[in-house]
Structures are given as structure tokens and as C-alpha cells.
C-alpha atoms as a PDB file:
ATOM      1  CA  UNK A   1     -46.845  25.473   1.199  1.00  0.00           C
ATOM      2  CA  UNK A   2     -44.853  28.347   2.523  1.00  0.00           C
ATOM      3  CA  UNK A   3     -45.790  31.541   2.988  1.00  0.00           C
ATOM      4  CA  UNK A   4     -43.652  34.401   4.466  1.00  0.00           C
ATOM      5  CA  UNK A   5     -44.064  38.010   5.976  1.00  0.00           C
ATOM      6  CA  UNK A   6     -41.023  40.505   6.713  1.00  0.00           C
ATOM      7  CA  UNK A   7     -41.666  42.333   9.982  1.00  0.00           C
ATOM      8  CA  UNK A   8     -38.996  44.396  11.868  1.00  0.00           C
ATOM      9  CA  UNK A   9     -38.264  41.314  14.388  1.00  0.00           C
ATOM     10  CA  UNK A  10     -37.620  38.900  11.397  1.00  0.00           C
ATOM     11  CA  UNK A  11     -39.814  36.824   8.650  1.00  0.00           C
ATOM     12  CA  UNK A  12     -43.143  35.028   9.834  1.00  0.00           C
ATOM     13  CA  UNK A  13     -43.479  31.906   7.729  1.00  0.00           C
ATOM     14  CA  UNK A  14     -46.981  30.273   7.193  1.00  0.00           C
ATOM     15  CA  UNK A  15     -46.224  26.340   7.059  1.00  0.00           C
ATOM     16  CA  UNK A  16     -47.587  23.254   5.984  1.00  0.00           C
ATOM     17  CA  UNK A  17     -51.667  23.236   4.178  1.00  0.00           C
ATOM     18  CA  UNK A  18     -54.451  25.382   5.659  1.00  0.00           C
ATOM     19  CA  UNK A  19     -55.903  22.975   8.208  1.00  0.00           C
ATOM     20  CA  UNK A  20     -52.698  22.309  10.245  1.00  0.00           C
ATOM     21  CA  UNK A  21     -50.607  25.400   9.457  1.00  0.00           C
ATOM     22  CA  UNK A  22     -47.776  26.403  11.930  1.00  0.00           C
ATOM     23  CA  UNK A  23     -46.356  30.215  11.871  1.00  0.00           C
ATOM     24  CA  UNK A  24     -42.525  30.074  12.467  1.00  0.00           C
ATOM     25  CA  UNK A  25     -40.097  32.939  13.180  1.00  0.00           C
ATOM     26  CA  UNK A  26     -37.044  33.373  11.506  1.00  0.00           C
ATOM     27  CA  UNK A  27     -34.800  36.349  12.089  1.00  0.00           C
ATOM     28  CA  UNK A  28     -34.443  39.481   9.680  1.00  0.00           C
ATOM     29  CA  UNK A  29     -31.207  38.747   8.371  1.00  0.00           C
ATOM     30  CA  UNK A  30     -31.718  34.945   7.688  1.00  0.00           C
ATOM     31  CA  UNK A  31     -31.245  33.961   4.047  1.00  0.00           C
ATOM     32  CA  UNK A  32     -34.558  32.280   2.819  1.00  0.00           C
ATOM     33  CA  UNK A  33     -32.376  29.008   2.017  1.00  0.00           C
ATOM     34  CA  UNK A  34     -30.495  28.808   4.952  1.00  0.00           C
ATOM     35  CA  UNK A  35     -31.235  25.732   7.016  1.00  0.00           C
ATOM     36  CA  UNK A  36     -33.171  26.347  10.052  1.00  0.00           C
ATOM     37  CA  UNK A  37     -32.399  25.223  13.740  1.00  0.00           C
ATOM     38  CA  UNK A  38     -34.585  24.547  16.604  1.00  0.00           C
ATOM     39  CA  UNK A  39     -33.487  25.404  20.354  1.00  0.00           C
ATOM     40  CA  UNK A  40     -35.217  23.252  22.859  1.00  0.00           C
ATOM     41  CA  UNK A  41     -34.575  24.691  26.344  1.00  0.00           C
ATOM     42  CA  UNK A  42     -34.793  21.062  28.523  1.00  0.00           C
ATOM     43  CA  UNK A  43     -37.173  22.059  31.056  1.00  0.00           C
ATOM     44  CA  UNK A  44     -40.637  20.830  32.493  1.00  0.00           C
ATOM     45  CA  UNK A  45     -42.274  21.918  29.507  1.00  0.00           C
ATOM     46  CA  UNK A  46     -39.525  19.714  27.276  1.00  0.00           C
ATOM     47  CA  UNK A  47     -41.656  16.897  26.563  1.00  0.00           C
ATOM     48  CA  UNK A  48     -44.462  19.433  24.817  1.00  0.00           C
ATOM     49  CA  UNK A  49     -42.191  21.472  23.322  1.00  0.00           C
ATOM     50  CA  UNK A  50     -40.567  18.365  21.392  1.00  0.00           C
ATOM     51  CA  UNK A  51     -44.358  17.172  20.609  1.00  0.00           C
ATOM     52  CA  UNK A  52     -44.448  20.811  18.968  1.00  0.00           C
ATOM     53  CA  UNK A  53     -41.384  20.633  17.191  1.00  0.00           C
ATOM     54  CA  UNK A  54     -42.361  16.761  15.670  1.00  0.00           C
ATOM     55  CA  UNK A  55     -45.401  18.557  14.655  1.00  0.00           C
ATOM     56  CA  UNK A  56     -43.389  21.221  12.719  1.00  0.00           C
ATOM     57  CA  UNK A  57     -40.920  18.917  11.033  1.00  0.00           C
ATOM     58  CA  UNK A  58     -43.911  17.108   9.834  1.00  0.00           C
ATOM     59  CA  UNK A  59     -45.284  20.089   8.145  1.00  0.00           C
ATOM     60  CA  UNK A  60     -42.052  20.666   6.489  1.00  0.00           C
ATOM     61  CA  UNK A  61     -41.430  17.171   4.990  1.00  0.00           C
ATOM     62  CA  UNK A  62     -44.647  17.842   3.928  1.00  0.00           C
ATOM     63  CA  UNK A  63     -46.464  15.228   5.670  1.00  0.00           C
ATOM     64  CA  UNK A  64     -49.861  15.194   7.557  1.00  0.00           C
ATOM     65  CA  UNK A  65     -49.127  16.865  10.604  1.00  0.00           C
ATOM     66  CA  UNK A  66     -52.157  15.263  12.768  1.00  0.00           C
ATOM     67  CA  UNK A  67     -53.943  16.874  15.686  1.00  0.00           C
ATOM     68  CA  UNK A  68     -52.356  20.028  16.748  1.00  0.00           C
ATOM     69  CA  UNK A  69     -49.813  19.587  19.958  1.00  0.00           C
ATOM     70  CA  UNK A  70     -51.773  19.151  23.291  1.00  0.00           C
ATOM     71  CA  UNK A  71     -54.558  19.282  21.366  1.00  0.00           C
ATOM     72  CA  UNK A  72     -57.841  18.966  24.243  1.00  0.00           C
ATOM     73  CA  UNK A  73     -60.192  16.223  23.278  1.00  0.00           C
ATOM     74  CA  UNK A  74     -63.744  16.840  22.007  1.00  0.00           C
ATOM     75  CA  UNK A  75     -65.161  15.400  24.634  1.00  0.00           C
ATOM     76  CA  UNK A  76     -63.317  17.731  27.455  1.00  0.00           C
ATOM     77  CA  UNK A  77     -63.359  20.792  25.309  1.00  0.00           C
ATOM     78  CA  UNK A  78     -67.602  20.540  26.412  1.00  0.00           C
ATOM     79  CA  UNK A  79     -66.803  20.232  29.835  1.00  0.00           C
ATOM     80  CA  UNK A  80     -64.817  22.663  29.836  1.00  0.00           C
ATOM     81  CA  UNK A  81     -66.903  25.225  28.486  1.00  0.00           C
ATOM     82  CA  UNK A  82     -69.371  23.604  30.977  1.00  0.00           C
ATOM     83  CA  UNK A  83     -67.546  24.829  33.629  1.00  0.00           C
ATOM     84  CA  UNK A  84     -67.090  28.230  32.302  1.00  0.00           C
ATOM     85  CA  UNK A  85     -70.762  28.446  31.878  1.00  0.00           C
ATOM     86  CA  UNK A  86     -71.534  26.878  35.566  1.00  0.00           C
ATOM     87  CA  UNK A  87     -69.007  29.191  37.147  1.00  0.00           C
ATOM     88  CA  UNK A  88     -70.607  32.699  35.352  1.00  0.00           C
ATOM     89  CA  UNK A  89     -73.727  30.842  36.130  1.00  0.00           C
ATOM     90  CA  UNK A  90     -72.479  31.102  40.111  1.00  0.00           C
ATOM     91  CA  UNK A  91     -70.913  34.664  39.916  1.00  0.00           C
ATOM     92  CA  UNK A  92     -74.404  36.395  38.064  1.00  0.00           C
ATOM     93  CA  UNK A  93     -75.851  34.547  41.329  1.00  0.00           C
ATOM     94  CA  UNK A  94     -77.734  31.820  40.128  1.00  0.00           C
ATOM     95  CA  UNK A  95     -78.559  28.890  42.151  1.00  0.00           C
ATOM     96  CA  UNK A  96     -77.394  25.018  41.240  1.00  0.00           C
ATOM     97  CA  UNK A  97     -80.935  24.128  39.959  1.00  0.00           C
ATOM     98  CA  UNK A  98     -80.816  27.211  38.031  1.00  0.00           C
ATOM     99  CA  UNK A  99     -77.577  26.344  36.521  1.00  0.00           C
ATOM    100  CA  UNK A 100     -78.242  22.707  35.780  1.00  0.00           C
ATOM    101  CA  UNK A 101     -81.341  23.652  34.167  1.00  0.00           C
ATOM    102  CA  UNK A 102     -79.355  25.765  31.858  1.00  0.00           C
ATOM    103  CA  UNK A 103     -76.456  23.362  30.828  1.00  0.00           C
ATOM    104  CA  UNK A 104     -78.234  20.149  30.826  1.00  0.00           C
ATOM    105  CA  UNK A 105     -81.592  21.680  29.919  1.00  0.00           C
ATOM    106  CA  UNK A 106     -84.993  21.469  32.375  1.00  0.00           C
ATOM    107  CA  UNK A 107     -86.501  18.385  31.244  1.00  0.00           C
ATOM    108  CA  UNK A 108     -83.247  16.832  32.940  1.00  0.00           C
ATOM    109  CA  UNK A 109     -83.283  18.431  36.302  1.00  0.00           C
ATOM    110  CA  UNK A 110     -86.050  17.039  38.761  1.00  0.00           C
ATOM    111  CA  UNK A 111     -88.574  19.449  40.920  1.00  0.00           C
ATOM    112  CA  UNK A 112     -88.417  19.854  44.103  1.00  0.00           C
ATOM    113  CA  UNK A 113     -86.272  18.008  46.773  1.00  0.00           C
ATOM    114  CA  UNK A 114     -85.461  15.293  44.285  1.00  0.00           C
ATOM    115  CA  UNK A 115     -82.911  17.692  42.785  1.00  0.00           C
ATOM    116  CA  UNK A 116     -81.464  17.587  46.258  1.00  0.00           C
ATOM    117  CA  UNK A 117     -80.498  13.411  45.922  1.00  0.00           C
ATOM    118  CA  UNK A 118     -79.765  13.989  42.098  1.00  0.00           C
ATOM    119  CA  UNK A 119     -76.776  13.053  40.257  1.00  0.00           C
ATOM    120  CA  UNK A 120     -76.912  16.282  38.540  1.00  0.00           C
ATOM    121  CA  UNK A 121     -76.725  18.089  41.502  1.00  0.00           C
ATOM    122  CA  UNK A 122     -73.547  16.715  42.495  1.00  0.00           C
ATOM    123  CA  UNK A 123     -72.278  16.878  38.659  1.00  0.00           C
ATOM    124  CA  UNK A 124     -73.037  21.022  38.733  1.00  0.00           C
ATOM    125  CA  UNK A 125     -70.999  21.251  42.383  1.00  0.00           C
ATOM    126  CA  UNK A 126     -68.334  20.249  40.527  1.00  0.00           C
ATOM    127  CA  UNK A 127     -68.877  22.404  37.347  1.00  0.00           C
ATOM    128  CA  UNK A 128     -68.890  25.313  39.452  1.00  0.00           C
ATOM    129  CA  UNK A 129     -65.898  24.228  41.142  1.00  0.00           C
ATOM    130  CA  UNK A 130     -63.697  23.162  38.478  1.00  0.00           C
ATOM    131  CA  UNK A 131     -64.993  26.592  36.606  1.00  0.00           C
ATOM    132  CA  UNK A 132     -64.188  28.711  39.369  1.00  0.00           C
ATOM    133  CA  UNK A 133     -60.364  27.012  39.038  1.00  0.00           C
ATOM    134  CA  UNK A 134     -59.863  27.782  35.847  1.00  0.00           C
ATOM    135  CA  UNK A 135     -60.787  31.429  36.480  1.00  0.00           C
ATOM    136  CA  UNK A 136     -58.610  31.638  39.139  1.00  0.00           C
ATOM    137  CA  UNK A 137     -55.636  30.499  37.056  1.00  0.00           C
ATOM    138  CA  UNK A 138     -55.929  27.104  36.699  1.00  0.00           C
ATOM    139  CA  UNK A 139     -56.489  27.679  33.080  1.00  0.00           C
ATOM    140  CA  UNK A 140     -52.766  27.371  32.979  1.00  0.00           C
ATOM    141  CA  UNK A 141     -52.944  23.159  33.318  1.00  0.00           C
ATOM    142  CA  UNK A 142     -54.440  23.127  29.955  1.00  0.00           C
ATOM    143  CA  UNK A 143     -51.007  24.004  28.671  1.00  0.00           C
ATOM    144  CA  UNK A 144     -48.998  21.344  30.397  1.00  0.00           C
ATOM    145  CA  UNK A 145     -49.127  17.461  29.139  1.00  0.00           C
END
């Protein structure tokens, strides 16, 4: 499936089925059957960008393409947002109790000093940490391999 779109900076092309589609850009004076060409700059980011292009040449045999590139896992997509949620926990001024009570609910946090000994204490300290990263830029690592 191929859809395109003429803009001033060239044609947007829709590629591949619904669920995986990539968007590529071609420029305005391209013919629509002129083979197309892929420029890989060989830097740090080389090794994604080639996972990318795979990904695209898949969609254009038209072949599965499988999980987007550097897709995140299921699994730390929720801690992730965990974080997010422990560090706006930390910055509306909430305590670590408060916090844990919110993302793993109240019936798993202890009362009283117990929560001070808990494994879910520790778990939120690092929540909060890791959150506070990834509002300070390190959201950035989640686009590296």
C-alpha cells in the first residue's frame, strides 16, 4: 500500500499496511517510478538507523515489517510511565508513602515504620530518581540502542 502527499518540500509517502506504516520523503521533483536511495550517515546512531532502514525495505517488498525500530518493551514502557508518575508525584510534593500508595495501590504499602524496611520503599527511591532523569534529559537514551 502506498499512499502519497505533495507538499512544497517534496512527496510524503504512506508505506506498507496500517499497523506498521512508515512515512518516507521524497523530493518534489522525483518521478513517482524512479528508484529510491537511502543515505546512511555512519555515525553512533548507524546501527539504529540501518535497523530503520531494514524495517522500511521490509515494508516495500511488502513483507511483515515486525515491531517498529527500537521499539521499548511492554514491560519497560510501565516503568517508565512509573517513573513519570513518581517524579510529578515528588515535584506536586508528595511524600514516598504517598507516591507508592498511588502507583502500586494502598493495600501494597505497609503502615507505619514498616514502610521504612519495605521493598517498596526502596523501589519508589528509584522511581523518583530514574523519573527525575528522564525529565532532566535523559529521555534522550530511549532513542539510542
Amino acid at each position: 500500500m502506498r499512499q502519497v502527499r505533495r507538499a512544497d518540500e517534496g512527496a510524503y509517502s504512506k508505506l506498507g499496511l496500517p499497523t506498521g506504516a512508515s512515512i518516507a520523503l521524497s523530493p518534489a521533483d522525483l518521478p513517482a517510478d524512479a528508484p529510491l536511495m537511502a543515505l546512511v550517515p555512519l555515525d553512533a546512531s548507524a546501527p539504529t538507523r540501518l535497523e530503520a532502514l531494514a524495517h522500511l525495505w521490509r515494508i516495500l517488498l511488502g513483507q511483515s515489517s515486525g515491531p517498529p525500530p527500537g521499539d521499548i518493551s511492554p514491560s519497560r514502557r510501565e516503568r517508565l510511565a512509573m517513573a513519570l508518575r513518581a517524579a510529578d508525584g515528588r515535584q506536586a510534593s508528595a511524600t514516598r508513602r504517598e507516591i507508592a500508595e498511588v502507583i502500586f495501590g494502598p493495600d501494597a504499602v505497609p503502615d507505619g515504620v514498616a514502610f521504612d524496611d519495605h521493598h517498596l520503599r526502596s523501589r519508589t527511591s528509584r522511581l523518583i530518581r530514574d523519573g527525575l532523569a528522564m525529565i532532566a534529559g535523559g529521555y534522550r537514551k530511549l532513542l539510542k540502542p
